[in-house]
Protein backbone atom coordinates (compact mmCIF):
# COMPACT_ATOMS: atom_id res chain seq x y z
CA UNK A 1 6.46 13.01 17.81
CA UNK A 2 7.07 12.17 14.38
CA UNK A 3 4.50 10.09 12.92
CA UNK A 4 4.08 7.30 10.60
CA UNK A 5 1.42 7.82 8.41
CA UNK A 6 -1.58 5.19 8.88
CA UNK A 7 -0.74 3.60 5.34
CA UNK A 8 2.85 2.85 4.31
CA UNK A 9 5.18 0.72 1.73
CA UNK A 10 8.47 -0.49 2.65
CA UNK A 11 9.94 -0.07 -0.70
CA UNK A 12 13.35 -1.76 -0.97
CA UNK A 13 15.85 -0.37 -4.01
CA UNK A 14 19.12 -2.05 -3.95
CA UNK A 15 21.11 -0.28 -6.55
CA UNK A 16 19.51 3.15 -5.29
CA UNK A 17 18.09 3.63 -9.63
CA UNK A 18 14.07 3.48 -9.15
CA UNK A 19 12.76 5.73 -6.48
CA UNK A 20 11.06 7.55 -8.63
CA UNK A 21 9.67 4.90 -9.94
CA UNK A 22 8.41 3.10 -6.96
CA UNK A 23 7.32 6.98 -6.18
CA UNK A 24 5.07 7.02 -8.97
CA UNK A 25 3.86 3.62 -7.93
CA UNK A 26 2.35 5.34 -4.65
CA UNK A 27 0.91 8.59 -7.08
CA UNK A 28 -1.07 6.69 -8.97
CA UNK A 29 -2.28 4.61 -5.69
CA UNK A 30 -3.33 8.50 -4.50
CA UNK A 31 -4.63 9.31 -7.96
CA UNK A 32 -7.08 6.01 -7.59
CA UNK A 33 -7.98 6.99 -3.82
CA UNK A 34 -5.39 5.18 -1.24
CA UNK A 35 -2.82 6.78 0.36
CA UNK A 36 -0.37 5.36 1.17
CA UNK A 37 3.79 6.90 1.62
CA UNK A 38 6.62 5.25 0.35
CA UNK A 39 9.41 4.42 3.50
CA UNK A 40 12.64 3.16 1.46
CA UNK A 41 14.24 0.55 3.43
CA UNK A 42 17.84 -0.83 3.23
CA UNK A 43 19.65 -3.33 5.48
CA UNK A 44 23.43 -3.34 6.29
CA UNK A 45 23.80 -6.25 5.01
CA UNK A 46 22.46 -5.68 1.81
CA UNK A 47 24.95 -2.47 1.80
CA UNK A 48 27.46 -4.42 2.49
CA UNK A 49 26.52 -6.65 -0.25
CA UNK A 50 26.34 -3.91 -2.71
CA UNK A 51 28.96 -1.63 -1.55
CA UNK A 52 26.84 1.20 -0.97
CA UNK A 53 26.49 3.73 1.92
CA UNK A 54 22.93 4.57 3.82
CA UNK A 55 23.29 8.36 2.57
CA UNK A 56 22.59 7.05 -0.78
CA UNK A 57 19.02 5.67 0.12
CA UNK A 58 18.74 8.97 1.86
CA UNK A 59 19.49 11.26 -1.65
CA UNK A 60 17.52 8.63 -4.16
CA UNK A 61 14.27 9.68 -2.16
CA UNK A 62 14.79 13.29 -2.00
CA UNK A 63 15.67 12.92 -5.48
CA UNK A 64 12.68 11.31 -6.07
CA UNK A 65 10.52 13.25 -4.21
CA UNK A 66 11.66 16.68 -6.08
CA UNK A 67 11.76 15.39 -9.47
CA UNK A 68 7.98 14.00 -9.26
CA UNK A 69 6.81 17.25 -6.70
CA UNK A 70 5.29 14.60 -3.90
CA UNK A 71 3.50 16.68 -1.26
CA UNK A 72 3.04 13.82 1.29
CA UNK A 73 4.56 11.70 3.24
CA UNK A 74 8.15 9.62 3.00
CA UNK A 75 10.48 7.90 5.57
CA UNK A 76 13.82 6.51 5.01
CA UNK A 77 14.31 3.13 7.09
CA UNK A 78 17.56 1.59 8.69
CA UNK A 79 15.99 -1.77 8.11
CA UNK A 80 16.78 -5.16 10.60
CA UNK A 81 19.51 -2.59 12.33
CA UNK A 82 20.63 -3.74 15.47
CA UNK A 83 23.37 -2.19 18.13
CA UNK A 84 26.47 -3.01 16.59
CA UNK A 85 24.98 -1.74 13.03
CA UNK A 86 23.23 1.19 13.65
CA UNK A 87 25.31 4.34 13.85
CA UNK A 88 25.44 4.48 10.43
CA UNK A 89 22.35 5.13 9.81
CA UNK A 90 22.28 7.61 12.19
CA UNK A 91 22.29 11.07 10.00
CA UNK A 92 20.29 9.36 7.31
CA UNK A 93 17.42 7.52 8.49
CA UNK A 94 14.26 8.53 10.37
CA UNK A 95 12.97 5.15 10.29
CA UNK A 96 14.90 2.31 12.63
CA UNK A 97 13.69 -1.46 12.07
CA UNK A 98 14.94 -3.06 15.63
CA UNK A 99 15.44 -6.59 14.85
CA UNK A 100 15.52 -8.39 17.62
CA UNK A 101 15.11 -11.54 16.66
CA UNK A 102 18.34 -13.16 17.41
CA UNK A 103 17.65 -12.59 21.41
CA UNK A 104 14.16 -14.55 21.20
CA UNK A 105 14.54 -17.59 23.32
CA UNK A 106 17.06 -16.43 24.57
CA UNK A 107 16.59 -16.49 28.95
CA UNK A 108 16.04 -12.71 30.44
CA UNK A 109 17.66 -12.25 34.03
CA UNK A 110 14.91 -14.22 36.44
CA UNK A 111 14.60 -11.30 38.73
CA UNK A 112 13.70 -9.49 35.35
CA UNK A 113 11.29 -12.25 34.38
CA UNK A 114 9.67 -12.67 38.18
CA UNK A 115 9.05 -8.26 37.95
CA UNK A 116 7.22 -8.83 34.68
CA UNK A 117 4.89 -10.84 36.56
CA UNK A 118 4.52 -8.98 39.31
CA UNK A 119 3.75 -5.83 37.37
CA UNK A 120 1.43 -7.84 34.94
CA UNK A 121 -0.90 -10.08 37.25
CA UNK A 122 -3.95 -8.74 34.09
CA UNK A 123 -2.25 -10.98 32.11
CA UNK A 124 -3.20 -14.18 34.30
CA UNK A 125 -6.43 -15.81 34.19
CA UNK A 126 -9.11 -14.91 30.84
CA UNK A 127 -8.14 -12.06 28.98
CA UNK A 128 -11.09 -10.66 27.38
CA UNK A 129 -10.15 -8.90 24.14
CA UNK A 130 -12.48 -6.72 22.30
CA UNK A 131 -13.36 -8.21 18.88
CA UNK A 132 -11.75 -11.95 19.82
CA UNK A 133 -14.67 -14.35 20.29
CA UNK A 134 -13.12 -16.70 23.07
CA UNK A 135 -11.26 -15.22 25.92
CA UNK A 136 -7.48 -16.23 26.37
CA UNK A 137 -7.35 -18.06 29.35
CA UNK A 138 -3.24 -17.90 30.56
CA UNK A 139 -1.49 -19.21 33.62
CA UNK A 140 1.38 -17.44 35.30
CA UNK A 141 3.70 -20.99 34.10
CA UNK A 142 2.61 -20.00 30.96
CA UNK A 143 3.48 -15.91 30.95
CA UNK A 144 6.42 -17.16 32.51
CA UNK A 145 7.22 -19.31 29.87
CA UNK A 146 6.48 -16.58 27.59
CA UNK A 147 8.83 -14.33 29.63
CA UNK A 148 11.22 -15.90 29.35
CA UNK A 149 11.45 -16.21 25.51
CA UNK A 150 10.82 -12.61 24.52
CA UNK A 151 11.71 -10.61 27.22
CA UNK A 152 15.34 -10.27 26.60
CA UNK A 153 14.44 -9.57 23.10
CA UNK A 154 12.48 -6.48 24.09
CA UNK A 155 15.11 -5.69 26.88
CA UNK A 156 17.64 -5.20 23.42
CA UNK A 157 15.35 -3.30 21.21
CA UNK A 158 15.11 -0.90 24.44
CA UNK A 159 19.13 -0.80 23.89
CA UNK A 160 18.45 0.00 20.47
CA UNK A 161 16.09 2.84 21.00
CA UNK A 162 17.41 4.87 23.73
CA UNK A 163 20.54 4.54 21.88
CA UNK A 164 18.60 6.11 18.84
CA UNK A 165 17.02 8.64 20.95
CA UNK A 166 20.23 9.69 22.49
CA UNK A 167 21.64 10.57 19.01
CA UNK A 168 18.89 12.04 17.44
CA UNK A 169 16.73 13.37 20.24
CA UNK A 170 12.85 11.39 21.40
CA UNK A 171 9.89 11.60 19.16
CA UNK A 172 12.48 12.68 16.24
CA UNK A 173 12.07 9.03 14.54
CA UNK A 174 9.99 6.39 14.15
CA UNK A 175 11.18 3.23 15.59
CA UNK A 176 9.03 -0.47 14.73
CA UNK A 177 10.18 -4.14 16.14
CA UNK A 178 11.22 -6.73 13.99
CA UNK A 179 10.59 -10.65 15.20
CA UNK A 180 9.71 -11.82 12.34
CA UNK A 181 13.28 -13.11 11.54
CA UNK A 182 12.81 -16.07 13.62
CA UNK A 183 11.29 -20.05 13.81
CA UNK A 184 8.36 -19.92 15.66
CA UNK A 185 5.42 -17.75 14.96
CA UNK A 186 4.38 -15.79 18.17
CA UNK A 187 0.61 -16.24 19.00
CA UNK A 188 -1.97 -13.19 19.55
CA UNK A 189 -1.26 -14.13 23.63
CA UNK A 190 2.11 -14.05 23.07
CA UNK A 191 1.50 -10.75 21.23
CA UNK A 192 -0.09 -9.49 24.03
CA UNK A 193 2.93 -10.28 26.72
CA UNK A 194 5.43 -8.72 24.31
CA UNK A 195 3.18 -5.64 23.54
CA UNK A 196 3.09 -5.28 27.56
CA UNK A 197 6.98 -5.68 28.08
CA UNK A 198 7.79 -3.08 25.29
CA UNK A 199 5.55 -0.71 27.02
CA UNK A 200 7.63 -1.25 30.70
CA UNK A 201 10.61 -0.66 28.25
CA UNK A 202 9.16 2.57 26.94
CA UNK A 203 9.47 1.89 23.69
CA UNK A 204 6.99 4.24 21.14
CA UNK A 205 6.76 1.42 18.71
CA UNK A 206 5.28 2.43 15.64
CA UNK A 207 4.94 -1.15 14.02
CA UNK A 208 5.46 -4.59 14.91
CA UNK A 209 6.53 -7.05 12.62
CA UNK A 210 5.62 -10.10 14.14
CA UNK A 211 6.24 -13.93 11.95
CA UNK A 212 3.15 -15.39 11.17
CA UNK A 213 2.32 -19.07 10.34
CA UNK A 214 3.21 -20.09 7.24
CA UNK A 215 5.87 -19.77 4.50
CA UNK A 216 6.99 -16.44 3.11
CA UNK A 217 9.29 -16.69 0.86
CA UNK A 218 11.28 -14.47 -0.99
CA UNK A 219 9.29 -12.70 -4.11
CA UNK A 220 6.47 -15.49 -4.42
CA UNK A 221 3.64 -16.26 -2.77
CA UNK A 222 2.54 -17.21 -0.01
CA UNK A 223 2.44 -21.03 1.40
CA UNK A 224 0.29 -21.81 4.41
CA UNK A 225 -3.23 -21.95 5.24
CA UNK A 226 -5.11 -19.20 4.93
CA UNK A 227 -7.59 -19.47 6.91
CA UNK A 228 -5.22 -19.74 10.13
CA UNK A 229 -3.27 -16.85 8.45
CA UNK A 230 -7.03 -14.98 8.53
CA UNK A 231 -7.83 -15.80 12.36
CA UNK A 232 -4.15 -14.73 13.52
CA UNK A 233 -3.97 -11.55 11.51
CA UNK A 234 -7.18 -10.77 13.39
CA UNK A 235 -6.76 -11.50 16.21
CA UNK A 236 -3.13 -9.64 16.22
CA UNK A 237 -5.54 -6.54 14.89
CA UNK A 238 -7.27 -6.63 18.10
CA UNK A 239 -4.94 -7.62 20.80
CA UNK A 240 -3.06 -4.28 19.19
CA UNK A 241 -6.33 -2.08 19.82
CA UNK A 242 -6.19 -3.65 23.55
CA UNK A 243 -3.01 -3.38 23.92
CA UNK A 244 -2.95 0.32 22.85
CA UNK A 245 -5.73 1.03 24.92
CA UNK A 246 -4.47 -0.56 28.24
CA UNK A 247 -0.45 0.33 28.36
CA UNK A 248 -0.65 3.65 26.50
CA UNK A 249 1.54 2.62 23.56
CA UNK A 250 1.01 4.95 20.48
CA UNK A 251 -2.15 5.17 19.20
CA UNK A 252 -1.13 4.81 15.39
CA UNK A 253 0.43 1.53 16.43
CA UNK A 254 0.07 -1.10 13.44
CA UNK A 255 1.15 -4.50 12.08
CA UNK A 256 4.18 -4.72 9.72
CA UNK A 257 4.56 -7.56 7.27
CA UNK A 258 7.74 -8.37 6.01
CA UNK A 259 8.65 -10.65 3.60
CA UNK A 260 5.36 -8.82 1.95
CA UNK A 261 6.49 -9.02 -1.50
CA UNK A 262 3.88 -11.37 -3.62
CA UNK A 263 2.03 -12.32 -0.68
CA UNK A 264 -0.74 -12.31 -3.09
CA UNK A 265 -3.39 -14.73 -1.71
CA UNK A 266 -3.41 -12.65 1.52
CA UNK A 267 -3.68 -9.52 0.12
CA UNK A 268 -7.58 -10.14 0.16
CA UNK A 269 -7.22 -10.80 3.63
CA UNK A 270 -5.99 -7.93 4.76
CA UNK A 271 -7.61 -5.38 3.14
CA UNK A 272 -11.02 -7.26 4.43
CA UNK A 273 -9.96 -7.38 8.68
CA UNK A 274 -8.07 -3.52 8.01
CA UNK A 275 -11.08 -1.48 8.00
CA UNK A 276 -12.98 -3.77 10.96
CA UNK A 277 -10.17 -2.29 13.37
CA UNK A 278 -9.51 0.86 11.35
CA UNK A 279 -6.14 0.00 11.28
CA UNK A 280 -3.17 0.90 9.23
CA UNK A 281 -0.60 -1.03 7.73
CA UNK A 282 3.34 -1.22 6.83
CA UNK A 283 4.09 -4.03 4.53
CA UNK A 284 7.81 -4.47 2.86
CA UNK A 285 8.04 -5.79 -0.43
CA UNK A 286 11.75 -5.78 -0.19
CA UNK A 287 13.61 -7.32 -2.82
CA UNK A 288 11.36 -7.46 -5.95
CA UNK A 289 12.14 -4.03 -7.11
CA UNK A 290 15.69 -5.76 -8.86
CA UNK A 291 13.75 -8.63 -10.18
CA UNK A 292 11.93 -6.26 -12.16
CA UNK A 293 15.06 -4.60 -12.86
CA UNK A 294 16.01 -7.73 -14.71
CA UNK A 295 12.52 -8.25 -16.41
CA UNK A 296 12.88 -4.72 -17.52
CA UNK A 297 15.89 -5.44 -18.61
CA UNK A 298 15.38 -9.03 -20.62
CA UNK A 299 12.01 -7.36 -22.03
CA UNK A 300 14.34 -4.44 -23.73
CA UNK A 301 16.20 -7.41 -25.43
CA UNK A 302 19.64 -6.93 -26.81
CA UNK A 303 22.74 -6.13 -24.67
CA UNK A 304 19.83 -6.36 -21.08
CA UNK A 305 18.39 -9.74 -21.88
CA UNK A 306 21.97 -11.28 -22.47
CA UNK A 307 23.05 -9.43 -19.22
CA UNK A 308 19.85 -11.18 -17.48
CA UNK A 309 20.64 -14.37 -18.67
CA UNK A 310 24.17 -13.70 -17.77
CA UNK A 311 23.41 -13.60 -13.97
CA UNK A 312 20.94 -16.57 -13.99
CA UNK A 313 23.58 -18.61 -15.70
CA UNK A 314 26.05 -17.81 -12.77
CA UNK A 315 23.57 -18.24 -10.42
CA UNK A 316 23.46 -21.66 -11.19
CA UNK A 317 27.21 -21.80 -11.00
CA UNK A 318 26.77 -20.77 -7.37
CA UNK A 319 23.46 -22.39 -6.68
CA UNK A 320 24.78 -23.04 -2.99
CA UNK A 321 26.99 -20.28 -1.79
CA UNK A 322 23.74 -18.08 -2.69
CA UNK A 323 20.83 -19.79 -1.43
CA UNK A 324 22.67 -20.74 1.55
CA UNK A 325 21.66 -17.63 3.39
CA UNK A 326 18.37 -17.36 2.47
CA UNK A 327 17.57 -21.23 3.00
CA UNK A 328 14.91 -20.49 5.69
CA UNK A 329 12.91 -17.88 3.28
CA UNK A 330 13.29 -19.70 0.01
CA UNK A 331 12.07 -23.24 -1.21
CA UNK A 332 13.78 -24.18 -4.68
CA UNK A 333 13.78 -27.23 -6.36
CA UNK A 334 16.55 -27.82 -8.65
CA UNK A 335 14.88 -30.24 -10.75
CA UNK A 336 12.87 -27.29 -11.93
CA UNK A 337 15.48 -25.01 -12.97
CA UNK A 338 16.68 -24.77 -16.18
CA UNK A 339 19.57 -25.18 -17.66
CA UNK A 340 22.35 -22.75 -18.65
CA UNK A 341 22.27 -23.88 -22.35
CA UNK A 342 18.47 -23.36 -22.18
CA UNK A 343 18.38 -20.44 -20.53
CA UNK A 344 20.86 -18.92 -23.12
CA UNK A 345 18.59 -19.92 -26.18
CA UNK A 346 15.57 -18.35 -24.47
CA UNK A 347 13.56 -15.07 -26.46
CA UNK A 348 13.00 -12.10 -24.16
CA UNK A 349 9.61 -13.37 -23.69
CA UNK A 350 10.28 -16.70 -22.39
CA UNK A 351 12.53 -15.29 -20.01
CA UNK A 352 10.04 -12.60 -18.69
CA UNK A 353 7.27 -15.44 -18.59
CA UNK A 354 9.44 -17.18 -16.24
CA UNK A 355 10.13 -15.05 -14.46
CA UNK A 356 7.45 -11.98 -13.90
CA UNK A 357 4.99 -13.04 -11.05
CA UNK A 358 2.00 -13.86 -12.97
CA UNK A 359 0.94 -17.27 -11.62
CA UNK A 360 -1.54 -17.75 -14.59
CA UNK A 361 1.46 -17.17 -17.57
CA UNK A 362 2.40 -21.34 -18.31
CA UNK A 363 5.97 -20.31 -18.27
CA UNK A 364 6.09 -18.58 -15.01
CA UNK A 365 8.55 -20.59 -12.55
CA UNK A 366 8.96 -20.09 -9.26
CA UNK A 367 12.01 -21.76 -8.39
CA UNK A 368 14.11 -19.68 -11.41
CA UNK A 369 12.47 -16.76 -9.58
CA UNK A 370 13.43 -17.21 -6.37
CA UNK A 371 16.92 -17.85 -7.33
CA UNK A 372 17.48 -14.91 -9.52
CA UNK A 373 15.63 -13.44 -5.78
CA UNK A 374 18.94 -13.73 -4.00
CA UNK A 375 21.49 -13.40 -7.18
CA UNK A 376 21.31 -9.59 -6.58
CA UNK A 377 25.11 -10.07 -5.24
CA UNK A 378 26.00 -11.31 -8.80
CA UNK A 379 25.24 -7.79 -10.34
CA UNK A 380 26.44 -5.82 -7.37
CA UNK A 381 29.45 -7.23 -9.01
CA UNK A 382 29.18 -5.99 -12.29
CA UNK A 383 29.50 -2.62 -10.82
CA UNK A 384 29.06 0.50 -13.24
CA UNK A 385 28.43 -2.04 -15.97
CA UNK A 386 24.81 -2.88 -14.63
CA UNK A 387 23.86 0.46 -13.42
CA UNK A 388 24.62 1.64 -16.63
CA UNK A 389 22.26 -0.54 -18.50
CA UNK A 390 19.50 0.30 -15.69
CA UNK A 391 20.20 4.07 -17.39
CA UNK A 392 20.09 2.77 -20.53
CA UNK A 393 17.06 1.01 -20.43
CA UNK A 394 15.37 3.08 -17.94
CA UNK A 395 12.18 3.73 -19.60
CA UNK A 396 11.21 0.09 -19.67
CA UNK A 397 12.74 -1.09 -16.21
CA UNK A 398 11.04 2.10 -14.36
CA UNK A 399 7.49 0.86 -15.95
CA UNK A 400 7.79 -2.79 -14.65
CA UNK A 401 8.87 -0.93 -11.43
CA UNK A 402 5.80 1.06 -10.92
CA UNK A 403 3.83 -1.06 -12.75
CA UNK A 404 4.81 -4.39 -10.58
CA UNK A 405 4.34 -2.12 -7.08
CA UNK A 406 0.59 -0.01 -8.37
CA UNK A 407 -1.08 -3.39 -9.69
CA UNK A 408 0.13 -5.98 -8.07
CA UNK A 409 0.49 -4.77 -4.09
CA UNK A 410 -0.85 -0.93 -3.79
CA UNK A 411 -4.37 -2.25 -5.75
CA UNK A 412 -4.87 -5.32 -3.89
CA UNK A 413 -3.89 -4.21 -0.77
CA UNK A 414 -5.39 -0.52 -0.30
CA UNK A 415 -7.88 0.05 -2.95
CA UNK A 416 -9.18 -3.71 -3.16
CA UNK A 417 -8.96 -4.72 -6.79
């Protein structure tokens, strides 16, 4: 079966112009002693946002991965696919993100639901889980109840897989769950029920991506409490060791944490429960790559920074028709943006202090950052006329690139400084 490696970045590139820079991000992570392989990831909606096809993600990697001679590992992801999106990935990806999400809550046949039950009568009563103080003590009301909200969900990604597997042949990709994409946060006993369904659906999940408590939004940190983020990511850790153990899913199993870019304050975290499990890890830091695109781009000055300030100033134009997609994932407040005329007096470093994730600079601003987050559509627009500045300016944009993705998430997160 092919198998994803125990440590692995989901490394978004929407304009298909820094894989070798996020590739160099992972060589010096390998240089300094962590491991850890690069899986690009694209959504169909963001190609349909950009205009691009998934063969491109497909040729930036192997591009990247000649030009720089990387002996290890790399995976191309069909990211949040589902059904009616997926055969176009097909030839390119070996990767499949089955999001699921949208059938969570959503009521499973009751003969479907009362089988679960009957087939799972361990997961009635106290559950003792290795490593998890207190035993979870569950009635069969309550599985029901959790049943009934997930097991549809895992019913689809089944769909998904099998459809997968018919095209390009079992244990030829590597296929995680996505439910992260959804209101609730699922508990570590809910983790447990849906860890036993997928196995009845004989799914070889990889990684799970389940939402956590707490904000994450898009490129900035995160907002919640951190010690309740600490107990749950634990206590996920070990209900995936039992859970492994008991219904024979894979044994490199591991968590997945999207929405991972700038999760900052958990990054700690994480690297401290990792090793107490000897688990792995796939976390996606998604969209940030094109914010430092347009750092890169404002810090070369000239004909970049008035293109960067170009798309902010739009972006205020269409403050609603862009964060209206994203309003679950982002948290803006317009009193703190600035102004167009402001914005288009600023020097290249006020605009990179804004906007460069560096909670201690005094100009950084999260809410001009989070916008600019989901303006990305604004220079799919601008067609050859922003991919030729990326080439212009490549130097400088590819060392935010790597720089952004080797200190900021590789260190914290698999070398621990």
């Amino acid at each position: 079966m092919l198998t994803l490696e125990k440590f692995s970045i989901g490394v978004g590139d929407r304009f298909a112009h820094q894989a070798k820079a996020q590739l160099h991000a992972c060589i010096l992570a390998r240089n300094a002693g962590a491991d850890v392989v690069p899986v690009w990831n694209k959504s169909n909606r963001e190609h349909s946002f950009i205009g691009s096809e998934p063969a491109s993600v497909l040729a930036a990697a192997k591009d990247a991965v000649s030009a720089l001679q990387w002996t290890g590992g790399w995976h191309v992801d069909a990211d949040h696919i589902r059904l009616e999106t997926v055969d176009r990935f097909l030839p390119h990806s070996d990767f499949f993100t089955l999001d699921v999400a949208d059938s969570i809550g959503k009521p499973a046949a009751t003969a479907d639901v009362d089988a679960f039950l009957e087939r799972h009568p361990e997961l009635i009563g106290a559950i003792q889980i290795h490593k998890i103080a207190t035993p979870f003590h569950t009635t069969r009301d309550e599985v029901r109840r959790i049943a009934e909200k997930f097991l549809l969900a895992v019913q689809d990604a089944g769909k998904i897989h099998r459809h997968i597997a018919a095209h390009k042949g079992a244990g030829n990709f590597i296929a995680e769950i996505s439910m992260d994409e959804t209101d609730s946060p699922q508990t570590p006993p809910e983790l447990l029920v849906i860890l036993a369904a997928i196995a009845d659906e004989q799914i070889p999940v990889q990684t799970i991506a389940p939402k956590f408590t707490g904000r994450f939004n898009k490129g900035v940190d995160y907002v919640g409490d951190l010690v309740q983020f600490e107990k749950e990511f634990h206590d996920d850790l070990a209900v995936i060791a039992h859970a492994i153990a008991r219904y024979g899913l894979p044994a490199n199993l591991k968590l997945s944490v999207h929405s991972g870019s700038d999760k900052f304050s958990l990054y700690p975290i994480i690297h401290r429960l990792l090793p107490q499990f000897s688990a792995g890890l796939h976390i996606k830091t998604a969209g940030t790559t094109w914010l430092e695109e347009l750092i890169g781009l404002a810090e070369a000055d000239g004909d970049g920074l008035a293109f960067s300030k170009e798309i902010y100033i739009h972006a205020l134009e269409h403050l609603d028709e862009l964060t209206g997609p994203y309003a679950t994932v982002i948290d803006i407040d317009p009193a703190k943006l600035p102004s167009a005329s402001e914005v288009a007096a600023w020097t290249s470093a006020q605009f990179t202090g804004a906007l460069r994730h560096d909670q201690s600079h005094p100009l950084f601003n999260p809410s001009f950052r989070q916008l600019l987050h989901v303006a990305f559509k604004l220079a799919a627009k601008q067609g050859q006329r922003y991919l030729d500045l990326l080439k212009t300016h490549e130097a400088v944009v590819a060392r935010n690139v790597t720089e952004n993705l080797f200190d900021r998430h590789l260190k914290p997160l698999f070398l621990g400084v």
